[in-house]
N, C-alpha and C. Protein backbone atom coordinates (compact mmCIF):
# COMPACT_ATOMS: atom_id res chain seq x y z
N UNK A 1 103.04 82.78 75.14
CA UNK A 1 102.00 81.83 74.80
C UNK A 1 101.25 81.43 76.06
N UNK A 2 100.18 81.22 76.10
CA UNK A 2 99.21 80.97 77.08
C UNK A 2 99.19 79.59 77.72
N UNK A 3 98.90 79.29 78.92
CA UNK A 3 99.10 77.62 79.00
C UNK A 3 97.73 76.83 79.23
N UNK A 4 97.71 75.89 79.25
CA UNK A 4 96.41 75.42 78.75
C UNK A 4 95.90 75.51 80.22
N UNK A 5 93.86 75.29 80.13
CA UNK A 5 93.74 75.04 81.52
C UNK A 5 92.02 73.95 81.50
N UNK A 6 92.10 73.60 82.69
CA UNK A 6 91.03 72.90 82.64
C UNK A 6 89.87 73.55 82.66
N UNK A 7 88.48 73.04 82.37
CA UNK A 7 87.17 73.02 82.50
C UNK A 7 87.10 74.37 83.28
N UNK A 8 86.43 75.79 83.35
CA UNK A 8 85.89 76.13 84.50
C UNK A 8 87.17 76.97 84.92
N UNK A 9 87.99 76.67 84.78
CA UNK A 9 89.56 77.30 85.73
C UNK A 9 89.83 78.89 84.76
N UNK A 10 90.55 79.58 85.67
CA UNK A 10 91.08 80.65 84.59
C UNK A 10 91.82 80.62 83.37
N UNK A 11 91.85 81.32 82.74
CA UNK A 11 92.96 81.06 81.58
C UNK A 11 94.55 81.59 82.15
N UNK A 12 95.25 80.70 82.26
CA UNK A 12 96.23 81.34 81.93
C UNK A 12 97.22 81.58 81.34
N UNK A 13 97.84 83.13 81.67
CA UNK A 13 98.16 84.26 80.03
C UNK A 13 99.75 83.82 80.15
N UNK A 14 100.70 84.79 79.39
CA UNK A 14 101.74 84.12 79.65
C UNK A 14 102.54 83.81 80.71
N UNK A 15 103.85 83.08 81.10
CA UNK A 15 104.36 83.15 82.22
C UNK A 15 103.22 82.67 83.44
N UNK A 16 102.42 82.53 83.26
CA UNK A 16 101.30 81.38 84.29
C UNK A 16 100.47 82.60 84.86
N UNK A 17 100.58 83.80 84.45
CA UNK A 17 99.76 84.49 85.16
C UNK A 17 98.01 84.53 85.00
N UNK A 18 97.33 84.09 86.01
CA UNK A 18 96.35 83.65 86.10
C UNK A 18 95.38 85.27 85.48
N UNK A 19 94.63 84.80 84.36
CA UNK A 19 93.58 86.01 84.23
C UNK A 19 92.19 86.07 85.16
N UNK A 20 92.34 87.23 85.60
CA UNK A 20 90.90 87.22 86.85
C UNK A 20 90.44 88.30 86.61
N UNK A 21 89.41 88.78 86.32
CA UNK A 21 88.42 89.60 86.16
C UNK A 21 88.36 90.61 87.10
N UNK A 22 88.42 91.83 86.93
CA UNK A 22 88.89 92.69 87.91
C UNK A 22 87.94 92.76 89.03
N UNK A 23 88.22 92.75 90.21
CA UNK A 23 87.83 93.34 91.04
C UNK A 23 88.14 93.47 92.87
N UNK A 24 87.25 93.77 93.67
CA UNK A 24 87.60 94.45 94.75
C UNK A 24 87.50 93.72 96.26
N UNK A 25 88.21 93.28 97.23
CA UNK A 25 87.97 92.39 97.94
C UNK A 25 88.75 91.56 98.02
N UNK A 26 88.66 90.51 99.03
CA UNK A 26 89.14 89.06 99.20
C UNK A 26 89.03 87.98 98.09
N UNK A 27 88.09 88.04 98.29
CA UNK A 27 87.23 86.82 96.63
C UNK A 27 88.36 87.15 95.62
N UNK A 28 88.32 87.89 94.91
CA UNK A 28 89.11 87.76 93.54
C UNK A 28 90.39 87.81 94.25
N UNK A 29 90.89 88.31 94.97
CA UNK A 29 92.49 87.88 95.41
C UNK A 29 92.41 86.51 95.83
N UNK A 30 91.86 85.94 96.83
CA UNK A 30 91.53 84.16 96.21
C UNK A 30 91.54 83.56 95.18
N UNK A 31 90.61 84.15 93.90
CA UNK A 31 90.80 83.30 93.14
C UNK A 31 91.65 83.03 92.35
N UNK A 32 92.70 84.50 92.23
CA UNK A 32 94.03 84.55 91.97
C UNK A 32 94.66 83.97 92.46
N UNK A 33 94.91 83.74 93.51
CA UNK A 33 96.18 82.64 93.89
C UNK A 33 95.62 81.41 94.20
N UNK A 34 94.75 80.54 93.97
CA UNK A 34 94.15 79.55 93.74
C UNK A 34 94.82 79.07 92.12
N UNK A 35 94.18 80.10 91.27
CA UNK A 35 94.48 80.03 89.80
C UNK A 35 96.06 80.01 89.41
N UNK A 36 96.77 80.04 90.17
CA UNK A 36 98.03 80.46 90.16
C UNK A 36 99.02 79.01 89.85
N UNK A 37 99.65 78.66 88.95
CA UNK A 37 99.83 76.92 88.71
C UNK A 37 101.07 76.62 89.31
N UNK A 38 101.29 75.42 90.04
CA UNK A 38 102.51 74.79 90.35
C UNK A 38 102.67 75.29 91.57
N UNK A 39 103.94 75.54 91.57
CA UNK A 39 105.12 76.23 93.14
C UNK A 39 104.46 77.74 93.08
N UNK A 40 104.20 78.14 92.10
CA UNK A 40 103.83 79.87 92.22
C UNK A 40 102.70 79.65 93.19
N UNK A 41 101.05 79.12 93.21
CA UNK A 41 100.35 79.02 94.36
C UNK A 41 101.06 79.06 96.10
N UNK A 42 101.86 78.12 96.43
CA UNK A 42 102.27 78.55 97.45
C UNK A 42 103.16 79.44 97.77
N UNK A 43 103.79 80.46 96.40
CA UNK A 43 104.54 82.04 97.00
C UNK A 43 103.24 82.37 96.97
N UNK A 44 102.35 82.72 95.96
CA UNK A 44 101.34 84.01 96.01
C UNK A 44 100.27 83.51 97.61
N UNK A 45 100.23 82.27 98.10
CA UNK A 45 99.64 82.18 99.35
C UNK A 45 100.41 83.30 100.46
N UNK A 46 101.78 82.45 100.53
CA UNK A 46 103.21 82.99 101.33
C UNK A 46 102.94 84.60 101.05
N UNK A 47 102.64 85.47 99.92
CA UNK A 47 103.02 86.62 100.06
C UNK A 47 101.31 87.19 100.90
N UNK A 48 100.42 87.02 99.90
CA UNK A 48 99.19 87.32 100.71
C UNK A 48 99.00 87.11 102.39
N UNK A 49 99.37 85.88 103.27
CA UNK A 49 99.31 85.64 104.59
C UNK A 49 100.80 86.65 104.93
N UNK A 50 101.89 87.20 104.42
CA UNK A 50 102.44 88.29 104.97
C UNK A 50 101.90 89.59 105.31
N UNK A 51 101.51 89.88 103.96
CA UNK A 51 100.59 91.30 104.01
C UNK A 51 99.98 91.40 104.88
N UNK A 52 98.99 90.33 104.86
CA UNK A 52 97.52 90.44 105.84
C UNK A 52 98.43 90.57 107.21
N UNK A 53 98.82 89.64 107.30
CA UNK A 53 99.53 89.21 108.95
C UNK A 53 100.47 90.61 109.72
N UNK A 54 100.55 91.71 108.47
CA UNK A 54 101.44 92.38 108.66
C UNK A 54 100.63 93.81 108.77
N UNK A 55 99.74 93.64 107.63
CA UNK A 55 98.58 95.08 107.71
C UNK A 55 97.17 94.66 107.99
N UNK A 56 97.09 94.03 109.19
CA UNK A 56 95.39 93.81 109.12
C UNK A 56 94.56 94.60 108.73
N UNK A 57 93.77 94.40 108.17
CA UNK A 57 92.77 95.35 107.49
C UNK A 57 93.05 95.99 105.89
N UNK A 58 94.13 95.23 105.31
CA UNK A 58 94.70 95.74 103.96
C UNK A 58 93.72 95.94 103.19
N UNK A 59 93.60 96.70 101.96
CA UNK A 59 92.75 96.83 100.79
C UNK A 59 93.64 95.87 99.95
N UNK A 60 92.66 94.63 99.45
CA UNK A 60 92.93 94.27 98.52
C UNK A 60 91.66 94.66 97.29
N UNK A 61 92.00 94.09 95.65
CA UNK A 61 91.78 94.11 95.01
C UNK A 61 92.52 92.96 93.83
N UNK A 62 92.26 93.28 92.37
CA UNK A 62 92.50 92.61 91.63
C UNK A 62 92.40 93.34 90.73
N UNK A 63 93.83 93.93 89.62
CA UNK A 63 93.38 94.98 88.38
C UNK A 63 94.43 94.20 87.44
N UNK A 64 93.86 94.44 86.49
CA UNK A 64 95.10 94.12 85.22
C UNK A 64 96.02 92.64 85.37
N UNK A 65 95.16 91.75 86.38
CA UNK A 65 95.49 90.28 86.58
C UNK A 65 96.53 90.67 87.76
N UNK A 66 96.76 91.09 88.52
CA UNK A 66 97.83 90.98 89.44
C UNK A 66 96.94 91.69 90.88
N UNK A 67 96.83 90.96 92.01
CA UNK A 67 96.64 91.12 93.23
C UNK A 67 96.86 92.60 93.32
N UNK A 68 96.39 93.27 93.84
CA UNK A 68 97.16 94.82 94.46
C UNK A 68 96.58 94.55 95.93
N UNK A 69 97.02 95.58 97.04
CA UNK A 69 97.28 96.10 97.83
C UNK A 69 97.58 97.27 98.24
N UNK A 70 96.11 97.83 99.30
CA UNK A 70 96.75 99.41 99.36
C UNK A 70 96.24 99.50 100.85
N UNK A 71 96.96 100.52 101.43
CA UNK A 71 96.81 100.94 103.01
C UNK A 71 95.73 102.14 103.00
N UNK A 72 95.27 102.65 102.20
CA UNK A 72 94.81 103.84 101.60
C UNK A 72 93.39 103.83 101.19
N UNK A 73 92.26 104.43 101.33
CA UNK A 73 91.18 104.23 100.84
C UNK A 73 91.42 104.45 98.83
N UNK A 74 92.68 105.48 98.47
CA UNK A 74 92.45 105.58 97.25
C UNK A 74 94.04 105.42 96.60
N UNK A 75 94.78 104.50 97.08
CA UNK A 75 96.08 104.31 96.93
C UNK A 75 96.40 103.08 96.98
N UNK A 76 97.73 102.43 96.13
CA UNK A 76 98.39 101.07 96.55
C UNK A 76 99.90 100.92 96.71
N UNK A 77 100.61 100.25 97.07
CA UNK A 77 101.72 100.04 97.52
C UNK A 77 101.91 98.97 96.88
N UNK A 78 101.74 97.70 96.51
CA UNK A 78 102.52 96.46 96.36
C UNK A 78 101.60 96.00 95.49
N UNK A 79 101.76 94.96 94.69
CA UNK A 79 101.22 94.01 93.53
C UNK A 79 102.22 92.50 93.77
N UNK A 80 101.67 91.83 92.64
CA UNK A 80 102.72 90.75 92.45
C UNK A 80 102.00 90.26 91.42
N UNK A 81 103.10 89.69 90.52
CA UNK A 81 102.44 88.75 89.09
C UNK A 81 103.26 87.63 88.41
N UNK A 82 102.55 86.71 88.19
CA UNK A 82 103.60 85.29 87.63
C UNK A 82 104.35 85.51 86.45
N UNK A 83 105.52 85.32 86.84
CA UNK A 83 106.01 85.28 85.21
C UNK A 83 106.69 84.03 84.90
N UNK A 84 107.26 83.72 84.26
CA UNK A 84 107.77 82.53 83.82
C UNK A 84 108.80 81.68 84.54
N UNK A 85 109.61 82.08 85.13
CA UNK A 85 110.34 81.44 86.00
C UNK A 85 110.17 81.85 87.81
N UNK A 86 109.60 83.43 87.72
CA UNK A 86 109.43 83.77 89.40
C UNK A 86 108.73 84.64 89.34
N UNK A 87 107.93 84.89 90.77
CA UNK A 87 107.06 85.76 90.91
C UNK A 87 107.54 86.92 90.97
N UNK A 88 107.13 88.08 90.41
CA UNK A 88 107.25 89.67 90.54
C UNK A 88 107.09 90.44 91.44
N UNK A 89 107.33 90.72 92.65
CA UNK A 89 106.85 91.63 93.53
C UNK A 89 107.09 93.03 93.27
N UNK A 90 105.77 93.66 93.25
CA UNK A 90 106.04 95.44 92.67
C UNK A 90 106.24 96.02 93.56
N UNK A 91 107.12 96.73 94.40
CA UNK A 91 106.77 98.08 95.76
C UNK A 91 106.75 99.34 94.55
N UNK A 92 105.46 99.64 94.55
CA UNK A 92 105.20 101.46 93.53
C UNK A 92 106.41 102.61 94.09
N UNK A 93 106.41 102.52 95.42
CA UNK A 93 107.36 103.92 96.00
C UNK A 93 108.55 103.25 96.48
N UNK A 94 108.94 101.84 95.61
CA UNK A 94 109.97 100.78 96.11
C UNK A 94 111.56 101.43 96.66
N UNK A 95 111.68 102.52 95.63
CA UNK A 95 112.95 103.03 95.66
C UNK A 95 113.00 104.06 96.81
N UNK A 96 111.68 104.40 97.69
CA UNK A 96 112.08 104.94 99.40
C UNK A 96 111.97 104.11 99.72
N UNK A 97 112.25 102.74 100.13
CA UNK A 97 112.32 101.86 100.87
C UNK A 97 113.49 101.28 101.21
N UNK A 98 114.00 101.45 102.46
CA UNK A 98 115.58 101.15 102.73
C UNK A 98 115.81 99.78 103.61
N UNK A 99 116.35 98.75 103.20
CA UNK A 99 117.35 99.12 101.78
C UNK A 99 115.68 99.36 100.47
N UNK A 100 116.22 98.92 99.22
CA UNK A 100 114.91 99.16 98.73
C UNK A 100 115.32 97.59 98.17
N UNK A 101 113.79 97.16 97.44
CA UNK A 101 113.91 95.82 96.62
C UNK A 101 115.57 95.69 95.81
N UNK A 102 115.79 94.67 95.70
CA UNK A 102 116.49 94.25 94.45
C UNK A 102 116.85 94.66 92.69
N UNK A 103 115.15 94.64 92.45
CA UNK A 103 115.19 94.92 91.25
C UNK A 103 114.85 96.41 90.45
N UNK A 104 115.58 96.67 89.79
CA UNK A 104 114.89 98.03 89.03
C UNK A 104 114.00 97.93 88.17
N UNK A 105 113.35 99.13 87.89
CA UNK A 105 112.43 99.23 86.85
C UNK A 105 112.35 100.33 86.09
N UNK A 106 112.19 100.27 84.88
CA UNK A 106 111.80 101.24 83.90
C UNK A 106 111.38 103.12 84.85
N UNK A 107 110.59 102.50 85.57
CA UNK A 107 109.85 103.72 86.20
C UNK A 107 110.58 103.97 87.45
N UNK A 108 110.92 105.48 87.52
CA UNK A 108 112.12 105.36 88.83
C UNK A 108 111.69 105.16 90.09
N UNK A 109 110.28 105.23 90.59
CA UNK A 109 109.96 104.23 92.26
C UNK A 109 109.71 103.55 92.00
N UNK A 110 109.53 102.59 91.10
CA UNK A 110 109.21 101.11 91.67
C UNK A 110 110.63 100.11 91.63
N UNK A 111 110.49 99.56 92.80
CA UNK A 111 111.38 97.91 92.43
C UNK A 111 111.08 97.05 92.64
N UNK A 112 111.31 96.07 92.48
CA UNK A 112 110.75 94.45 92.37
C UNK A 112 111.70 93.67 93.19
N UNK A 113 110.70 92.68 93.83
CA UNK A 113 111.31 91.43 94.45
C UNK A 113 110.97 90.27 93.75
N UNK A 114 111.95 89.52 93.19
CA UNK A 114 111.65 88.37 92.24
C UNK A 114 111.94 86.82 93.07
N UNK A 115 110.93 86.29 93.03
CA UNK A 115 110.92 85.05 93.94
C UNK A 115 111.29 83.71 92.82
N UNK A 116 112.37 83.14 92.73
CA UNK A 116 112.06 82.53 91.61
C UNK A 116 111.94 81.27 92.13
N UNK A 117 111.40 79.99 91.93
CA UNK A 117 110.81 78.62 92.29
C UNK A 117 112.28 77.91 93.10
N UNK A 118 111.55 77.47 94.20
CA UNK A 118 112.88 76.79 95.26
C UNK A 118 113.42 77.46 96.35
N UNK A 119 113.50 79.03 96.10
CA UNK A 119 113.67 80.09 96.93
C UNK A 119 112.35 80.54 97.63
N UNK A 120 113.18 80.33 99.31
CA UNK A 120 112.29 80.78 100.07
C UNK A 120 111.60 82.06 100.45
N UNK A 121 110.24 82.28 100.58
CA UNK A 121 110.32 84.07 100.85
C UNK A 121 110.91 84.71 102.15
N UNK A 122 111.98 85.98 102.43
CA UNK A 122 112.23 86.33 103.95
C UNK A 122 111.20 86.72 104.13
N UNK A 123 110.73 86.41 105.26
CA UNK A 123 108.99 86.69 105.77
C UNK A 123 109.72 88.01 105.97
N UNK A 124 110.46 87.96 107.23
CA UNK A 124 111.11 89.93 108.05
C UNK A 124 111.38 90.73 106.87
N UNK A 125 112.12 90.63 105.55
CA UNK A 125 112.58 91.44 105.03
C UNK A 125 111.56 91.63 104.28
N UNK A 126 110.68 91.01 103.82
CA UNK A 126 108.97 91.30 102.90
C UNK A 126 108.34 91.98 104.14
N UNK A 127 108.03 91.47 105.11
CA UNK A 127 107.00 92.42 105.89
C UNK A 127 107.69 93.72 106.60
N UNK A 128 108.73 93.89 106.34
CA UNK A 128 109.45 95.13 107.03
C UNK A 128 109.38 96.22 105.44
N UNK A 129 109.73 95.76 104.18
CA UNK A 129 109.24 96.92 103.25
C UNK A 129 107.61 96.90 103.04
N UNK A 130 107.05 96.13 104.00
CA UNK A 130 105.59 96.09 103.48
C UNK A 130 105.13 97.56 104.42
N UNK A 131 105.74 97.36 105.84
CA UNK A 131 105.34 98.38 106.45
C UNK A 131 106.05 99.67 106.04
N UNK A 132 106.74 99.63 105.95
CA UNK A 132 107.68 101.21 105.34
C UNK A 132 106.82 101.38 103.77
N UNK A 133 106.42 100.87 103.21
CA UNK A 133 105.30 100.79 101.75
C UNK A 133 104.00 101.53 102.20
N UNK A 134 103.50 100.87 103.25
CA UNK A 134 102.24 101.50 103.63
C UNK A 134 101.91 102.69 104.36
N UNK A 135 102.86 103.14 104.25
CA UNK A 135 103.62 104.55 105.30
C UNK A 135 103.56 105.75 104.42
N UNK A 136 103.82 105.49 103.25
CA UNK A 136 104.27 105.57 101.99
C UNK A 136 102.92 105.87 101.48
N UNK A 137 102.84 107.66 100.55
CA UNK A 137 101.14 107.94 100.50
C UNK A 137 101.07 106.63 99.13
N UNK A 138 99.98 106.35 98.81
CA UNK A 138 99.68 105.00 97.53
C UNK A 138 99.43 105.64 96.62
N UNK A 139 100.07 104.52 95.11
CA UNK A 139 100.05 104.99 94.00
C UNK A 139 98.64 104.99 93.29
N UNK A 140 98.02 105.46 93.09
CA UNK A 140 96.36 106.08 92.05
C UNK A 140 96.57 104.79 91.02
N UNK A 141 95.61 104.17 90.98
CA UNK A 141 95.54 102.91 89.65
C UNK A 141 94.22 102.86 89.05
């Protein structure tokens, strides 16, 4: 179920994930984690100032409501999206990444880092699979 929102603001879909209109750049990855409600705004800040801080010059974007990230003029490595209790972190080629994320997924490279509210992010252990990610040719979206 969707949660309500004010005047002007995004809608957001379930699990708080902010709907943003696709596209390419800084701007809509702003307005995504702006739109982002509660404690989730300051992970999706926390994860964005890693990336950057970690890949200057990253490709961002915005597809299918979730931030992406790619090192690649035509590739991505990482996403993230709100869900109901914690944020999602996607690595696409997660499962070469040593160690690799935490979580499994349906699809055999990707795994997920799940941030759930109260828990701090490891800056070293996020920006150390960020760089072994971007190393990593990017997944086509």
């Amino acid at each position: 179920m969707a949660e309500r929102r004010t005047e002007g603001a995004p809608r957001l879909l379930s699990g708080g994930n902010p709907q943003i209109p696709k596209g390419y750049g800084e701007a809509p990855v702003r307005a995504y984690i702006a739109a982002m409600p509660g404690w989730k705004q300051a992970v999706g800040q926390d994860i964005d100032r890693i990336v950057t801080e970690t890949l200057p010059g990253v490709r961002k974007a915005v597809k299918w409501n979730s931030p992406l990230y790619g090192a690649e003029d035509d590739g991505w490595f990482l996403s993230f999206h709100c869900m109901t209790r914690y944020i999602k972190v996607a690595f696409f080629r997660g499962a070469l990444l040593d160690p690799p994320p935490p979580e499994p997924s349906k699809q055999p490279e990707v795994r997920y880092l799940h941030i759930p509210e109260g828990e701090a992010v490891d800056e070293a252990r996020l920006a150390d699979w960020i760089r072994q990610a971007a190393r990593l040719p990017g997944v086509k979206m």
